[in-house]
Every structure is written in structure tokens, then in C-alpha cells.
C-alpha atoms as a PDB file:
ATOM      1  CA  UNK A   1      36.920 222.998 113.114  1.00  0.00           C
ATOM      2  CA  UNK A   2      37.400 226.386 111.431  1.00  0.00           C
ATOM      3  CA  UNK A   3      36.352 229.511 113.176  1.00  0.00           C
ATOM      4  CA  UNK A   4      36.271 233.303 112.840  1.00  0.00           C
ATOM      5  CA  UNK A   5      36.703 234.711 115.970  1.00  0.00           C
ATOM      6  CA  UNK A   6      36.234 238.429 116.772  1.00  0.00           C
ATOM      7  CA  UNK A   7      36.603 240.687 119.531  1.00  0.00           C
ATOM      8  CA  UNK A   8      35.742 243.806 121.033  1.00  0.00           C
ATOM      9  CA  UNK A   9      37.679 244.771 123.718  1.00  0.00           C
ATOM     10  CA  UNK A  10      37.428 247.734 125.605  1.00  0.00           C
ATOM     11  CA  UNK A  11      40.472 248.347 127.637  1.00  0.00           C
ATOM     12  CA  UNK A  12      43.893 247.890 125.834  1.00  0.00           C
ATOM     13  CA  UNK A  13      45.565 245.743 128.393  1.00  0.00           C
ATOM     14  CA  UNK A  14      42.943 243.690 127.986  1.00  0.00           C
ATOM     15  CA  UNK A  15      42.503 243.710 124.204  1.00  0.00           C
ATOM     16  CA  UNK A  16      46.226 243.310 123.779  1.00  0.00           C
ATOM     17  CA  UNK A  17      46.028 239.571 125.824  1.00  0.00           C
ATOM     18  CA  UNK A  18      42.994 238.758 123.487  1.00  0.00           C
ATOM     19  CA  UNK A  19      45.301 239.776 120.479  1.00  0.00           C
ATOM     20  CA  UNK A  20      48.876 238.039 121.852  1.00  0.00           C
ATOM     21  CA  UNK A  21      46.465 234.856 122.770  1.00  0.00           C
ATOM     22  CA  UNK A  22      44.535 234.175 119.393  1.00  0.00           C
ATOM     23  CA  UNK A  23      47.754 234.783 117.515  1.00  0.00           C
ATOM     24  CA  UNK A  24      48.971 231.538 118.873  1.00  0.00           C
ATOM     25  CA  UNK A  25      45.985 229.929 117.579  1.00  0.00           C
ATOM     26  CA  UNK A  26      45.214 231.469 114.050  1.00  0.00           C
ATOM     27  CA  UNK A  27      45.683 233.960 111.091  1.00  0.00           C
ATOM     28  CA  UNK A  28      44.622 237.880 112.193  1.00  0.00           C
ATOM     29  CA  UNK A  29      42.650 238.787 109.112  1.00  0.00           C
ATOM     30  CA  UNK A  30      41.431 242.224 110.397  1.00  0.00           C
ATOM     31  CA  UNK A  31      42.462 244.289 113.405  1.00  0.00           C
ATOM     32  CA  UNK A  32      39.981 241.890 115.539  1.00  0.00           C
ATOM     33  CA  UNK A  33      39.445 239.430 113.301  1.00  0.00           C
ATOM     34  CA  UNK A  34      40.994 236.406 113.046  1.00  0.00           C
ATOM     35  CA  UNK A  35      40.698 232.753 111.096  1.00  0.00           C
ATOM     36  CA  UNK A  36      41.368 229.797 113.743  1.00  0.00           C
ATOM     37  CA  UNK A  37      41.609 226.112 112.962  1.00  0.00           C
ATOM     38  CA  UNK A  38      40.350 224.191 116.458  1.00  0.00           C
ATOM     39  CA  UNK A  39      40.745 221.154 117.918  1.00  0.00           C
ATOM     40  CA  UNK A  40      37.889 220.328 120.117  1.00  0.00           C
ATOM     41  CA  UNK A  41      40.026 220.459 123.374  1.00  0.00           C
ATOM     42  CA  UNK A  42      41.605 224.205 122.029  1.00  0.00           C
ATOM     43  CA  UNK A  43      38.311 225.173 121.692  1.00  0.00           C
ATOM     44  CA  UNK A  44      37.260 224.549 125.227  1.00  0.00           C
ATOM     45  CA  UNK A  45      40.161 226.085 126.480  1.00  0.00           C
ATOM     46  CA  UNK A  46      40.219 229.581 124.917  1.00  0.00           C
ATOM     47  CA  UNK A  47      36.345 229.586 125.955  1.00  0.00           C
ATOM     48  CA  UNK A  48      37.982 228.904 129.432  1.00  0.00           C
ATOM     49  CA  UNK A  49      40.467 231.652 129.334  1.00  0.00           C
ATOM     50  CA  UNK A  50      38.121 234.217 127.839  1.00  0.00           C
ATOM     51  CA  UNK A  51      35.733 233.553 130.907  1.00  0.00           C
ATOM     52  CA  UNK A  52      38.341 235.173 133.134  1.00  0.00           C
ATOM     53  CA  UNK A  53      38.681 238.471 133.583  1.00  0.00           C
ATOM     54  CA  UNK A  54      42.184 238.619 132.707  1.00  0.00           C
ATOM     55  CA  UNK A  55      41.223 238.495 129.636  1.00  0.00           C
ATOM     56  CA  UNK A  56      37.293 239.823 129.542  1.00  0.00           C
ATOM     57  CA  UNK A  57      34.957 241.889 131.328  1.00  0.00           C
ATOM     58  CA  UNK A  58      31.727 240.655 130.536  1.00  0.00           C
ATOM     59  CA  UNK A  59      29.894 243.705 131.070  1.00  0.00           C
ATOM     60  CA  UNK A  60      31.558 245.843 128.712  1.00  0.00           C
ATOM     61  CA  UNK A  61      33.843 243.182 126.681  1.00  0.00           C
ATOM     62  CA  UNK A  62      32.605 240.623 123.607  1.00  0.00           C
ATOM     63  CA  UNK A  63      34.204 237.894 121.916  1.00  0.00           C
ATOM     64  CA  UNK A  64      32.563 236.066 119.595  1.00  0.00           C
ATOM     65  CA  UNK A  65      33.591 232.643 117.694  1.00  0.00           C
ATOM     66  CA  UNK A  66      31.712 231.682 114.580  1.00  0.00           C
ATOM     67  CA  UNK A  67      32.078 228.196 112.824  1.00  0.00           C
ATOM     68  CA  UNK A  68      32.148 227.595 109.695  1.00  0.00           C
ATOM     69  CA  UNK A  69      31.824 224.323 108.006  1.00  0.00           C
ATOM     70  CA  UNK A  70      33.995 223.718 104.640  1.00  0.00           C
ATOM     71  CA  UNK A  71      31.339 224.231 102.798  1.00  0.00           C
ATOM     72  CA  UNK A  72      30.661 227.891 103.624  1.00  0.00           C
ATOM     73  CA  UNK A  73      34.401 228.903 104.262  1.00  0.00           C
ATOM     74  CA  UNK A  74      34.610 228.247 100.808  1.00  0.00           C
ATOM     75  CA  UNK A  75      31.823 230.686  99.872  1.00  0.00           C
ATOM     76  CA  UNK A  76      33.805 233.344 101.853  1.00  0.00           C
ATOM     77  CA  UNK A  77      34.320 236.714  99.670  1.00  0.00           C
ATOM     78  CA  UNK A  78      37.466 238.508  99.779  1.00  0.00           C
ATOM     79  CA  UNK A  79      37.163 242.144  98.662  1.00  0.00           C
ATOM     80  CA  UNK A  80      40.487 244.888  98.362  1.00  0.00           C
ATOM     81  CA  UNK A  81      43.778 243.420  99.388  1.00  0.00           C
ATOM     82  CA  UNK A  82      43.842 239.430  99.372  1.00  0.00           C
ATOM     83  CA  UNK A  83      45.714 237.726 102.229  1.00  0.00           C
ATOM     84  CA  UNK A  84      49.072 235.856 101.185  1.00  0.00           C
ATOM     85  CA  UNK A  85      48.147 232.915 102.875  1.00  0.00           C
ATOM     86  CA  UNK A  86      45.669 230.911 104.798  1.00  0.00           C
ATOM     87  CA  UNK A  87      45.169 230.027 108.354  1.00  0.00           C
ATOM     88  CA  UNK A  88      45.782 226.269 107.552  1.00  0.00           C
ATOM     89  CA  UNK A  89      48.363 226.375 104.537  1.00  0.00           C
ATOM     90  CA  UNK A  90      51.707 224.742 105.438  1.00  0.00           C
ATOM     91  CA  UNK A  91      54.397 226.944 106.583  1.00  0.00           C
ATOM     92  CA  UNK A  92      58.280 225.459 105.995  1.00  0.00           C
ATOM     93  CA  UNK A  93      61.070 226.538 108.281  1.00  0.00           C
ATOM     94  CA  UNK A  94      64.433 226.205 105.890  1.00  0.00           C
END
């Protein structure tokens, strides 16, 4: 499943382990924005990780995960600069 998944994170230490930890799982498109393709079980384990405090204080922390069928994420509008690639586009290693 495609997501967008944004964050705002009040305390750097904190907002730098949300950063480091979503880059492993998608494309930053913004500063705390960022395009994730999920499996079901990588889903339930970032909601998992985000629920401890390590990584989120709920009472002054949000992260928020919208999906996005194929149908909308192709609606998506893009205006100024235009990323050079997509979260799921192949990457090659030569």
C-alpha cells in the first residue's frame, strides 16, 4: 500500500529518529514528508515503533500516515521543482 506519511516532531533528537527511520522505508518528498510503499507487516511495525517514546511523545508529537489508493496517487499535483524519481521506481546498482 502507498502512503504519505508526515510528521511533526517537536524535539530534534526525536525528529531526527523519525527522519533516519522513514528513510529506510520511503522517498522524503518535503522536510517531513515522505512517500512510503508498505507491506502490511511494515506497516504494523512503524505504527509499533512510533508508539514508543523513543521515537514520539504523544502529548506534544504527531505522525500521521495517509493511504492512498492508485487511483488517487495518480491524481497527485506536483507544483515548482518535480522530484527525479519515485518512491517505487527501480533503482540499479552497476
Amino acid at each position: 500500500m502507498f502512503y504519505v506519511v508526515c510528521y511533526d516532531v517537536i524535539q530534534d533528537r526525536r525528529r531526527n529518529r523519525v527522519s533516519k527511520l522513514l528513510e529506510g522505508y520511503g522517498l522524503r518528498v518535503q522536510k517531513s514528508v515522505f512517500e512510503c510503499v508498505l507491506t502490511p507487516d511494515q506497516f504494523e511495525l512503524l505504527k509499533r515503533r512510533f508508539g514508543t517514546k523513543r521515537y514520539l511523545n504523544p502529548e506534544e508529537d504527531q505522525i500521521r500516515f495517509y493511504p492512498m489508493s492508485p487511483r488517487h496517487r495518480q491524481m497527485v499535483l506536483i507544483l515548482g521543482v518535480k522530484p527525479e524519481r519515485q518512491v517505487d521506481d527501480s533503482v540499479f546498482i552497476v
